[in-house]
N, C-alpha and C. Protein backbone atom coordinates (compact mmCIF):
# COMPACT_ATOMS: atom_id res chain seq x y z
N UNK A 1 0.81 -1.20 0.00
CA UNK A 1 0.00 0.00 0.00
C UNK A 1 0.86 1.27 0.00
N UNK A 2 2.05 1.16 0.79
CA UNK A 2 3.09 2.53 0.73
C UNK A 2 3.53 2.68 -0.62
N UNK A 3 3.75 1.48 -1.22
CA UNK A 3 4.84 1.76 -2.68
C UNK A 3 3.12 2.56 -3.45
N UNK A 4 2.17 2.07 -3.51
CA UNK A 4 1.27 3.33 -4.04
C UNK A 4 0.81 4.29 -3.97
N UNK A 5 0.96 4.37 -2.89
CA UNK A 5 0.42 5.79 -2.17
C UNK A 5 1.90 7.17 -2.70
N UNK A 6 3.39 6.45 -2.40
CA UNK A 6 4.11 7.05 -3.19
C UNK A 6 4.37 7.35 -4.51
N UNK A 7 4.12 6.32 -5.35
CA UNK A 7 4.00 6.19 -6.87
C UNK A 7 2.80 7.29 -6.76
N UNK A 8 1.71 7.38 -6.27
CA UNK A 8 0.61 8.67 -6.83
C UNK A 8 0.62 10.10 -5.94
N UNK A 9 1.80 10.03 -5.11
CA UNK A 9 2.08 11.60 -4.30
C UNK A 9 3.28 12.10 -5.55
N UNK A 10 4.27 11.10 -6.28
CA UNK A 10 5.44 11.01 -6.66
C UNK A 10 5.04 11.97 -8.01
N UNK A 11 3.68 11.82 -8.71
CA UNK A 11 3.03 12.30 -9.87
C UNK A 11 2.77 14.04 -9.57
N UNK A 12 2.56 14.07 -8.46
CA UNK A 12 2.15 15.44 -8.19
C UNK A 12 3.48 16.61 -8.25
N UNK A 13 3.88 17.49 -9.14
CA UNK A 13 4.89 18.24 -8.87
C UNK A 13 4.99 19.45 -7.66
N UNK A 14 3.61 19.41 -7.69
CA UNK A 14 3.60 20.23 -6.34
C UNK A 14 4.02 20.14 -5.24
N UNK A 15 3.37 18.65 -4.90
CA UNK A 15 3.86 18.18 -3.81
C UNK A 15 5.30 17.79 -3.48
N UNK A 16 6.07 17.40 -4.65
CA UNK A 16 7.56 17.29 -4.68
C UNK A 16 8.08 18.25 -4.34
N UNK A 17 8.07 19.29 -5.06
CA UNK A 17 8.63 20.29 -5.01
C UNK A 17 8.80 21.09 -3.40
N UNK A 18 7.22 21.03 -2.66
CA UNK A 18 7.12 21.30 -1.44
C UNK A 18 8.01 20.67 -0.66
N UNK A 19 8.18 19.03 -0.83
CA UNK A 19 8.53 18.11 0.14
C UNK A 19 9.88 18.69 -0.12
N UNK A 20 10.68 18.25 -1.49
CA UNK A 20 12.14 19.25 -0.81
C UNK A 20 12.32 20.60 -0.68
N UNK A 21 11.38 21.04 -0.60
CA UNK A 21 11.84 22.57 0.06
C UNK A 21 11.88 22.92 1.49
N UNK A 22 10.81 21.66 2.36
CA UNK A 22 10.94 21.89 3.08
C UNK A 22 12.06 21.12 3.89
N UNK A 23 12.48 20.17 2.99
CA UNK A 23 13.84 19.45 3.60
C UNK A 23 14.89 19.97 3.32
N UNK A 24 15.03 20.94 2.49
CA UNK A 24 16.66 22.20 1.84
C UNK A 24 16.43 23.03 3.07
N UNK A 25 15.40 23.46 3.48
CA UNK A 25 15.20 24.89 4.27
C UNK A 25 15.42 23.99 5.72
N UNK A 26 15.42 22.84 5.92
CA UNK A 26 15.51 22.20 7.52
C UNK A 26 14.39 22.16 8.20
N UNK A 27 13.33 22.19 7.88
CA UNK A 27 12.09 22.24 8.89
C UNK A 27 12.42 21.27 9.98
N UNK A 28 12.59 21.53 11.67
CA UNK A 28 12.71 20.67 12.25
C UNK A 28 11.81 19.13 12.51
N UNK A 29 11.30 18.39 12.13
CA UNK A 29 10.46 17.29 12.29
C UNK A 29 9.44 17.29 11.51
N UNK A 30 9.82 17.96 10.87
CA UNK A 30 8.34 18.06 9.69
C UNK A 30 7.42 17.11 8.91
N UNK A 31 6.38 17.20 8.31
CA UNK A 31 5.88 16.33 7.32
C UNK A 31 4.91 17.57 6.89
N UNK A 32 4.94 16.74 5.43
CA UNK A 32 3.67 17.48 4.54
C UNK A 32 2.73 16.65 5.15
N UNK A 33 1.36 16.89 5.64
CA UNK A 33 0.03 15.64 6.03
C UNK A 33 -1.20 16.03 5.95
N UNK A 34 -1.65 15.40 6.35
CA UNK A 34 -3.50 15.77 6.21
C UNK A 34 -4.00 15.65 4.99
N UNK A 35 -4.79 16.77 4.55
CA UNK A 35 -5.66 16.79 3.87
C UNK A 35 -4.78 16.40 2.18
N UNK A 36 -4.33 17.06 2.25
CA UNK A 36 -3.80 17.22 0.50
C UNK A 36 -3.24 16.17 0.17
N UNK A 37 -2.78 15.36 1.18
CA UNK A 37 -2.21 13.76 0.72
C UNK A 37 -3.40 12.98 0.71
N UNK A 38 -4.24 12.72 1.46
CA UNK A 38 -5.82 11.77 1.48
C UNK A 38 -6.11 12.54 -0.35
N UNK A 39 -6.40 13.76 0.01
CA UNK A 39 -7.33 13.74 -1.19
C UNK A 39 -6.68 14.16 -2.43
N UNK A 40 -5.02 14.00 -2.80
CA UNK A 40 -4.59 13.32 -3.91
C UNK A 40 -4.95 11.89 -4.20
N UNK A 41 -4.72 11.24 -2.96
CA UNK A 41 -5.11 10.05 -3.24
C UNK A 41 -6.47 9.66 -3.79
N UNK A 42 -7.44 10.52 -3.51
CA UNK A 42 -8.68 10.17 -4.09
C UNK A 42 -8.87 10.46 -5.09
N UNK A 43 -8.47 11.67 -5.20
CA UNK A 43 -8.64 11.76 -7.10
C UNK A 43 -8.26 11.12 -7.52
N UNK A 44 -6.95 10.91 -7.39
CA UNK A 44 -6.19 9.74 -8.28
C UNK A 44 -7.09 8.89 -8.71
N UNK A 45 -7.25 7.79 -7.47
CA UNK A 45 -8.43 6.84 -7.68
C UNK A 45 -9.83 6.82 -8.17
N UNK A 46 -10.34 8.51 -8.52
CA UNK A 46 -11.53 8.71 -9.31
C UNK A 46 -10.55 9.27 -10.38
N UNK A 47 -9.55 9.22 -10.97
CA UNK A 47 -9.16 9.69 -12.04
C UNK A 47 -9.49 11.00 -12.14
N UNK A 48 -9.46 12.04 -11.37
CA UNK A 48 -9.67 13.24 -11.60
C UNK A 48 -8.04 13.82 -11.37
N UNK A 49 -7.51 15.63 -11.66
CA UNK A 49 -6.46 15.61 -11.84
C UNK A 49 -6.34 15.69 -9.90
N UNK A 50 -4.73 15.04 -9.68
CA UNK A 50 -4.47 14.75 -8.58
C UNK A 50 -4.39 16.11 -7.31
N UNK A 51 -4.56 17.14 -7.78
CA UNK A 51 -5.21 18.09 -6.60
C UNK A 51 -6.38 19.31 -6.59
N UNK A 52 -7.15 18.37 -7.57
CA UNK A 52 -8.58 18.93 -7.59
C UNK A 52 -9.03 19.32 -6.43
N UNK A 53 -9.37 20.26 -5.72
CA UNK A 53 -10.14 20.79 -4.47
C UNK A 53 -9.72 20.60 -3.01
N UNK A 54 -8.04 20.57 -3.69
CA UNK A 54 -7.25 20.32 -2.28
C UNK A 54 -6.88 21.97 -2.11
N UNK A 55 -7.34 22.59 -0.82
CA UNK A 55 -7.53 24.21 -0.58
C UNK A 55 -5.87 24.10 -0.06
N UNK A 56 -5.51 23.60 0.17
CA UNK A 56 -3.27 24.08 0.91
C UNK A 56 -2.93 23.15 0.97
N UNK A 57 -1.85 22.74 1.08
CA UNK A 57 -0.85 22.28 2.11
C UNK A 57 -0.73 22.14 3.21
N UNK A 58 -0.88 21.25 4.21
CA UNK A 58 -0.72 21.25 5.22
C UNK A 58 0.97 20.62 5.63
N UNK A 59 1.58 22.04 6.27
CA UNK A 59 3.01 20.59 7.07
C UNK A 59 3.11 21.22 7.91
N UNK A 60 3.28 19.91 8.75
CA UNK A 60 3.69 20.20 10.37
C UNK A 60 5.32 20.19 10.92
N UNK A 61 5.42 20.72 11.88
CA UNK A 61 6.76 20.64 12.42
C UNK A 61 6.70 20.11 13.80
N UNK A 62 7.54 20.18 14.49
CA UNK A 62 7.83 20.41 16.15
C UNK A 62 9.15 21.25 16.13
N UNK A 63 8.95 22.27 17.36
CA UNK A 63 9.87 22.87 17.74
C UNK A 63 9.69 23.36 19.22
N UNK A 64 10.67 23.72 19.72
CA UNK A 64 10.14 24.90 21.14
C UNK A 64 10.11 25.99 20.60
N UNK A 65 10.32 26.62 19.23
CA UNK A 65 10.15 28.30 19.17
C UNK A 65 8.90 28.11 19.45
N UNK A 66 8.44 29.95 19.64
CA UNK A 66 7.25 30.59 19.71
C UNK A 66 6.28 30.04 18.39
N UNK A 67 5.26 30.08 19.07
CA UNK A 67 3.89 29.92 17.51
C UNK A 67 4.21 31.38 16.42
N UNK A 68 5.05 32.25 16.75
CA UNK A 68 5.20 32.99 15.69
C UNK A 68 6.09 33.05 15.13
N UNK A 69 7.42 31.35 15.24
CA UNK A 69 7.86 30.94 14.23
C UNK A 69 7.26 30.47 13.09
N UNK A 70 5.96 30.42 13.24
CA UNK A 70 5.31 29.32 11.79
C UNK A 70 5.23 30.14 10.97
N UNK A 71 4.93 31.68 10.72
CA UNK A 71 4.59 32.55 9.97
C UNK A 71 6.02 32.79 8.85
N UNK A 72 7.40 32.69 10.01
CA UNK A 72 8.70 32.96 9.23
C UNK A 72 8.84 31.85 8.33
N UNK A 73 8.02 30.06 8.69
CA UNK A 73 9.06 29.04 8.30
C UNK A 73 8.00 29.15 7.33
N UNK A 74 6.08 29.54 7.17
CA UNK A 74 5.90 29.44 6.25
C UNK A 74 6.17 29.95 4.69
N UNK A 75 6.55 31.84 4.83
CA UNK A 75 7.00 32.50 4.13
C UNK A 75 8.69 31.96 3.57
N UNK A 76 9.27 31.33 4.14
CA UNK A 76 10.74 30.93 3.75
C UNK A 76 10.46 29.87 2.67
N UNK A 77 9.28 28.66 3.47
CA UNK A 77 8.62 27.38 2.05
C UNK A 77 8.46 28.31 1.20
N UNK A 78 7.00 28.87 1.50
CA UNK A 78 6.59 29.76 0.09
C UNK A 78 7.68 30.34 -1.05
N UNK A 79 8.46 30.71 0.18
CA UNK A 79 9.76 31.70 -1.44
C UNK A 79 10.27 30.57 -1.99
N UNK A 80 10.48 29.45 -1.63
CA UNK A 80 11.17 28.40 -1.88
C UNK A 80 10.78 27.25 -2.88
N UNK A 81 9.18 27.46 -3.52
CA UNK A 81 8.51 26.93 -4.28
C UNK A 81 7.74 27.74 -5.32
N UNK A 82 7.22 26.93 -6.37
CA UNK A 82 7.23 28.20 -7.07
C UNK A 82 5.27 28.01 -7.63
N UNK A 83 4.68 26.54 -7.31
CA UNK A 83 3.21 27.03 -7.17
C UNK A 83 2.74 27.57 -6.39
N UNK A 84 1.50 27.46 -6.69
CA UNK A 84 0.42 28.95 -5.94
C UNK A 84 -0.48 27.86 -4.66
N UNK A 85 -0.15 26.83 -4.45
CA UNK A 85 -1.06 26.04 -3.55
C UNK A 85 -0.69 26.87 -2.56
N UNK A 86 -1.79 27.36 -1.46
CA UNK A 86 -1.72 28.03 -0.13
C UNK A 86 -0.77 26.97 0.93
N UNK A 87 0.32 27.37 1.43
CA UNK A 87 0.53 26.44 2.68
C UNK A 87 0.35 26.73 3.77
N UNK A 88 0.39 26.01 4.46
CA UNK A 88 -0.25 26.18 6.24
C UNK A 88 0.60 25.36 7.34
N UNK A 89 1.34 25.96 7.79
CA UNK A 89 2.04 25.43 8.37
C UNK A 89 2.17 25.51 9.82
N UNK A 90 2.02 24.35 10.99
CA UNK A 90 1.79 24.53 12.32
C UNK A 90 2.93 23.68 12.61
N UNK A 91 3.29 24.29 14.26
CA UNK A 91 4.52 24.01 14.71
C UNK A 91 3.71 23.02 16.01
N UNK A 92 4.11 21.44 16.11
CA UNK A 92 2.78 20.76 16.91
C UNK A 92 2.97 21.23 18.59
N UNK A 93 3.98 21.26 18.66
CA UNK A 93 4.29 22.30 19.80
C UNK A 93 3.41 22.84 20.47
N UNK A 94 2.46 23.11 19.92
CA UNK A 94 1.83 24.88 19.68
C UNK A 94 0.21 24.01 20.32
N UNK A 95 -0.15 23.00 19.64
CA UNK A 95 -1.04 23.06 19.36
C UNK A 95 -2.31 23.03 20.90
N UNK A 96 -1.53 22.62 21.37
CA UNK A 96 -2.38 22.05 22.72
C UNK A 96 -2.66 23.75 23.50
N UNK A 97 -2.40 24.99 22.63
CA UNK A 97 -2.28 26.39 23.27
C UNK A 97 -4.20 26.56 22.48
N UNK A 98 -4.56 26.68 21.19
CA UNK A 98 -4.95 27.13 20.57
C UNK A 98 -6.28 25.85 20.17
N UNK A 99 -6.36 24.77 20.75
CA UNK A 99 -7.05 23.57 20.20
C UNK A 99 -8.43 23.57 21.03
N UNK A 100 -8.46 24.02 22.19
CA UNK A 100 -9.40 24.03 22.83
C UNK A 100 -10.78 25.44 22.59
N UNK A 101 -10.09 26.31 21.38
CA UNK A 101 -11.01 27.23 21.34
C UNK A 101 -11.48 27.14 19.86
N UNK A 102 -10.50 26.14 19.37
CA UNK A 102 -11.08 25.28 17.81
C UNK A 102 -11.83 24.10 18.22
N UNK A 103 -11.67 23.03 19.16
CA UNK A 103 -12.23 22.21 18.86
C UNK A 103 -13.02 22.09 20.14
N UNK A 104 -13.11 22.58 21.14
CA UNK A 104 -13.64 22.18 22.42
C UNK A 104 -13.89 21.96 23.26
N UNK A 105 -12.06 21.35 23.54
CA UNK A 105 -11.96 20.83 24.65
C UNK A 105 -10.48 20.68 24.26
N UNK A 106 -9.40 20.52 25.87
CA UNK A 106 -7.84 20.45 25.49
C UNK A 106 -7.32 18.94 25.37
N UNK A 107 -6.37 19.39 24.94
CA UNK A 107 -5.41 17.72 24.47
C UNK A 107 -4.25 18.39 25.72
N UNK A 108 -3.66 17.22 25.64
CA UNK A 108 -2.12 17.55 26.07
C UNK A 108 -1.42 17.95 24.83
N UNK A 109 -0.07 18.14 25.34
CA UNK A 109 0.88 19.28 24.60
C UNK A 109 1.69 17.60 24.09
N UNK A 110 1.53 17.52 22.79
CA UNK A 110 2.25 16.81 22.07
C UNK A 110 4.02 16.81 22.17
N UNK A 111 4.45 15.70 21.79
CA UNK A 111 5.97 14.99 22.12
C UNK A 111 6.58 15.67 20.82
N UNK A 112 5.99 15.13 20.03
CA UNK A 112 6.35 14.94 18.54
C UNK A 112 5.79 15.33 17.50
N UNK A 113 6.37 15.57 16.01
CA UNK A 113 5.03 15.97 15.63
C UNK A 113 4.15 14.77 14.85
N UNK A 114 4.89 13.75 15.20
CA UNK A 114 3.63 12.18 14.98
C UNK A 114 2.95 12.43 15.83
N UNK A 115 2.72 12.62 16.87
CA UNK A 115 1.77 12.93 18.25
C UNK A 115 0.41 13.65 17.45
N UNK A 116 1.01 14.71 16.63
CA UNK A 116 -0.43 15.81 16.38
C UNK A 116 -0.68 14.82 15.30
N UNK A 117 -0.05 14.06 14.57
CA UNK A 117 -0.59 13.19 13.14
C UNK A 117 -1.34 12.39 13.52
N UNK A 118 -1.19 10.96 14.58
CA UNK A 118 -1.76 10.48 15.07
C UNK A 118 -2.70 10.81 16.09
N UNK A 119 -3.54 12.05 16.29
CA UNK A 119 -4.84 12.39 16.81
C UNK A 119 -5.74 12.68 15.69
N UNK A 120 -5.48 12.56 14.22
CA UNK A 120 -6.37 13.06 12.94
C UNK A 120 -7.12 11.66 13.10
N UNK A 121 -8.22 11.81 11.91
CA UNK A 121 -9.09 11.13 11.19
C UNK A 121 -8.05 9.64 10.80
N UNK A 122 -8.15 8.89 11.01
CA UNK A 122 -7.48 7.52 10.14
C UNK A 122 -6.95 7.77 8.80
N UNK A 123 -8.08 8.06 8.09
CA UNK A 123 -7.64 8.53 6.73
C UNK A 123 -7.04 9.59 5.92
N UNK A 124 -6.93 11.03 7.12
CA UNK A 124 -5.91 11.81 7.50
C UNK A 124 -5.08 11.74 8.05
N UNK A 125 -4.53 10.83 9.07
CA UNK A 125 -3.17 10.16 9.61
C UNK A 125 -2.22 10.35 8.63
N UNK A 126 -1.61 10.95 7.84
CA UNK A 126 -0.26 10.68 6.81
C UNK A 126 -0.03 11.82 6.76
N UNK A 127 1.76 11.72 7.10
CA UNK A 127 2.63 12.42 6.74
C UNK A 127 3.38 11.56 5.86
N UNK A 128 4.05 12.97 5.22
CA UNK A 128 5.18 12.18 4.40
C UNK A 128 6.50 13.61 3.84
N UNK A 129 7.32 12.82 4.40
CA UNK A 129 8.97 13.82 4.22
C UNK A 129 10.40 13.31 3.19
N UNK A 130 11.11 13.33 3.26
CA UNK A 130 12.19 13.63 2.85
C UNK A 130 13.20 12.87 3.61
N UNK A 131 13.72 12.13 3.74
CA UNK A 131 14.74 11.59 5.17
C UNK A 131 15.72 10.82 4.17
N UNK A 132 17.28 10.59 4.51
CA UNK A 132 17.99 10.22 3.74
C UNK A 132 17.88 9.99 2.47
N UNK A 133 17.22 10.72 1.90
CA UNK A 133 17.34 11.01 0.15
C UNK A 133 16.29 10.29 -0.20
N UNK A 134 14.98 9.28 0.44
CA UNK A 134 14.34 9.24 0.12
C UNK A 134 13.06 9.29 1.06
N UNK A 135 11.60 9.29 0.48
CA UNK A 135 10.52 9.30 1.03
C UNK A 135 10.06 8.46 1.50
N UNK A 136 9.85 9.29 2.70
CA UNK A 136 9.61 8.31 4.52
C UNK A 136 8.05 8.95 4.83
N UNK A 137 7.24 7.71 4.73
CA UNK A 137 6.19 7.98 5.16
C UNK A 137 5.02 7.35 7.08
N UNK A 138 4.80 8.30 7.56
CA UNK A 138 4.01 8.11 8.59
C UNK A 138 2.68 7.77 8.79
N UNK A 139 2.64 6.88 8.61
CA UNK A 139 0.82 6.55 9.14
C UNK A 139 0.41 5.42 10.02
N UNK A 140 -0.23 6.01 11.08
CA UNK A 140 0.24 5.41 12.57
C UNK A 140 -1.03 4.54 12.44
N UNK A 141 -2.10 4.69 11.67
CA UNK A 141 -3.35 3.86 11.49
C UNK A 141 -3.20 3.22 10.12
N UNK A 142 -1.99 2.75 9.21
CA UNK A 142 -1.78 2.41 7.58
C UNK A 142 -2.73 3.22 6.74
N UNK A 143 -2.92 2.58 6.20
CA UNK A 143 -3.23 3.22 4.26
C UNK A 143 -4.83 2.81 4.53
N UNK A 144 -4.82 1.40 4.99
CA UNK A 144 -6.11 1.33 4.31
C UNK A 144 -7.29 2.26 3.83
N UNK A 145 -8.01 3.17 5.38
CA UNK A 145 -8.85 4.07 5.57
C UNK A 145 -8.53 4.59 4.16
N UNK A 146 -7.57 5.23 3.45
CA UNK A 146 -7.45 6.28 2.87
C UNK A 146 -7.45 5.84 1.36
N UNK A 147 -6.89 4.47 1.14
CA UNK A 147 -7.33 4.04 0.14
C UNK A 147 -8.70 3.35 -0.19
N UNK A 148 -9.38 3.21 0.69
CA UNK A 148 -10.51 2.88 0.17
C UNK A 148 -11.57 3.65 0.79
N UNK A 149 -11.54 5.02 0.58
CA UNK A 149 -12.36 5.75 0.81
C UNK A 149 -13.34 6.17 1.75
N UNK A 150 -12.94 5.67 2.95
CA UNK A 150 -13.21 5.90 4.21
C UNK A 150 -12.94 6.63 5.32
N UNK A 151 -14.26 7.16 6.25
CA UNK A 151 -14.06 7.77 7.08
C UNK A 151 -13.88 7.47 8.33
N UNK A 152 -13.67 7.34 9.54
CA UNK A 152 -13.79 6.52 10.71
C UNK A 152 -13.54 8.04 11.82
N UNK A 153 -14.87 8.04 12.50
CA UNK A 153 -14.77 8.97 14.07
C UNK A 153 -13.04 8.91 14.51
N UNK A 154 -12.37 9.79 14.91
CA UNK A 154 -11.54 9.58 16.12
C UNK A 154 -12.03 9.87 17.29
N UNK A 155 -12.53 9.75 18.34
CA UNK A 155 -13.60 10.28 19.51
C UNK A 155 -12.68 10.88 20.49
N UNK A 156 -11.41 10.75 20.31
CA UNK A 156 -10.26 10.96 21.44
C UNK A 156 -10.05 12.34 21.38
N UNK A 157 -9.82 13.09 20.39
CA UNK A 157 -9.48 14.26 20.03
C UNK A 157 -10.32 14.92 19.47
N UNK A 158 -11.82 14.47 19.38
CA UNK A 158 -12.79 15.59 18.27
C UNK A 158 -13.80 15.37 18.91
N UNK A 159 -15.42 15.70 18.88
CA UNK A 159 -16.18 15.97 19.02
C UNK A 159 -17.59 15.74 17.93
N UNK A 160 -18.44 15.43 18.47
CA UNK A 160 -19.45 14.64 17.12
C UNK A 160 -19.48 16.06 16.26
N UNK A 161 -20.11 17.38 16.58
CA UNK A 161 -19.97 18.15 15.60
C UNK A 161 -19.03 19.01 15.11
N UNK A 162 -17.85 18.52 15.51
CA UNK A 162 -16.66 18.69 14.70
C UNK A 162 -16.45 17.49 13.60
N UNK A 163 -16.68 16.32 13.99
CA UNK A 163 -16.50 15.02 12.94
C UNK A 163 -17.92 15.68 11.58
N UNK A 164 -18.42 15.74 12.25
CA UNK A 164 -20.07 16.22 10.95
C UNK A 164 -19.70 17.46 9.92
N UNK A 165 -19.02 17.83 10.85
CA UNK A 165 -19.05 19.24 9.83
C UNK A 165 -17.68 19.15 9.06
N UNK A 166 -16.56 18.67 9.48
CA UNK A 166 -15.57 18.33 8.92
C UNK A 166 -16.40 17.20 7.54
N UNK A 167 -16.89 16.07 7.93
CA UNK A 167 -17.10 14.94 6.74
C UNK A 167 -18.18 15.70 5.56
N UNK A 168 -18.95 16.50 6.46
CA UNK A 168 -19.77 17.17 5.16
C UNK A 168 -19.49 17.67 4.37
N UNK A 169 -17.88 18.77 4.38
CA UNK A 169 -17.34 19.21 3.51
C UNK A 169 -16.93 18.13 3.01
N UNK A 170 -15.89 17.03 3.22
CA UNK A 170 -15.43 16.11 2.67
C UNK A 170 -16.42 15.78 1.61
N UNK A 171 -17.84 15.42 2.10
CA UNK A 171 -18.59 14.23 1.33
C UNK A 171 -19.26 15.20 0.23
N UNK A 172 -18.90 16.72 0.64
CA UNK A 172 -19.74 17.53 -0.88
C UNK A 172 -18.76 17.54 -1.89
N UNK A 173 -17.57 17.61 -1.71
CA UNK A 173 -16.39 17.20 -2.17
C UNK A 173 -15.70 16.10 -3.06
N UNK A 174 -15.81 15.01 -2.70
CA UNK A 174 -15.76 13.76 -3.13
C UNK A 174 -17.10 12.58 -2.37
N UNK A 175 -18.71 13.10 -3.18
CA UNK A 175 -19.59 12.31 -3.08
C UNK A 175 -19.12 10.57 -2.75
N UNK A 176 -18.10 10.32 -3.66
CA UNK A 176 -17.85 8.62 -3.25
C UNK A 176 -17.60 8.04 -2.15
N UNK A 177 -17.29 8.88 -1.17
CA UNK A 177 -16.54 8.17 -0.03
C UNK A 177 -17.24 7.82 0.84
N UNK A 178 -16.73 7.31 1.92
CA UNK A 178 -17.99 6.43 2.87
C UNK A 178 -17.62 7.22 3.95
N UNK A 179 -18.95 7.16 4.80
CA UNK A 179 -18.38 8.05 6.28
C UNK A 179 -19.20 7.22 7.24
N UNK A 180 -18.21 6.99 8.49
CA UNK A 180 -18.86 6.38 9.28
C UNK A 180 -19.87 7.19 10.04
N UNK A 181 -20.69 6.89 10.72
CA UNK A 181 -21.22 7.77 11.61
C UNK A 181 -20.77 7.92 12.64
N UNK A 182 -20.91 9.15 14.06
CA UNK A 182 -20.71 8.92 14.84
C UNK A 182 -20.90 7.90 15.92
């Protein structure tokens, strides 16, 4: 399942291009993840072009700087690539400051930045970087979810109408996919 999931991130120049920029520039612990890797993958698999209605980039880091390192490391990617995909970049560090007035309720303050990967959706679980010259990918729940078009609650870290309103965009998005219920 990894050798495909790379063979159809590997097609995307965007995403290349991102992934070593952010490994030339040093992002400490980084990964490109979330959204824009799941839903390359889905187009792919509906044959549509591979980042149809993917809104950014998402990559994460860990660091101890301030949360108003992310603004410098995102503008440094940005100069450093030369499409127009929006990136968004969070330092996981950070996150356990700012999560409770997005989602609800607090997490603890993450180790790593697999820590913030592994609290997503299953089928959002994936990162993927750059590490000794080739691509090293993270997914602490595998591929499956994501290759076959599935959604699955995380209940640990989200909230039923955070899962609803998150999958609704998903499912207006790419009608095919399956969503579990809460």
């Amino acid at each position: 399942m990894e050798k495909k999931l790379l063979a159809i991130i590997s097609k995307s120049p965007e995403i290349m291009e991102t992934l070593s920029a952010c490994f030339d520039y040093g992002l400490p612990n980084h990964y490109l993840a979330g959204g824009a890797i799941t839903q390359c993958i889905w187009n792919s698999l509906l044959g549509m072009p591979l980042l149809s209605q993917v809104k950014d980039f998402d990559i994460v880091y860990f660091s101890d700087e301030t949360k108003h390192s992310e603004k410098i490391h995102e503008n440094e990617i940005r100069r450093r690539v030369t499409h127009l995909i929006p990136i968004d970049i969070k330092n996981q560090a950070c996150v356990h400051e700012w999560y409770p007035k997005k989602f609800g309720h607090t997490i603890a303050p993450y180790k790593c930045s697999e820590d913030g990967i592994s609290s997503w959706l299953s089928a959002f679980a994936i990162g993927i970087r750059y590490d000794a010259g080739k691509l090293r990918v993270f997914a602490p729940y595998g591929l499956e979810d994501t290759l076959s078009m599935s959604i699955r609650p995380n209940k640990s870290v989200m909230n039923k109408a955070n899962y609803e309103q998150m999958t609704t965009s998903f499912s207006q998005r790419w009608p095919e996919i399956s969503v579990e219920p809460w």
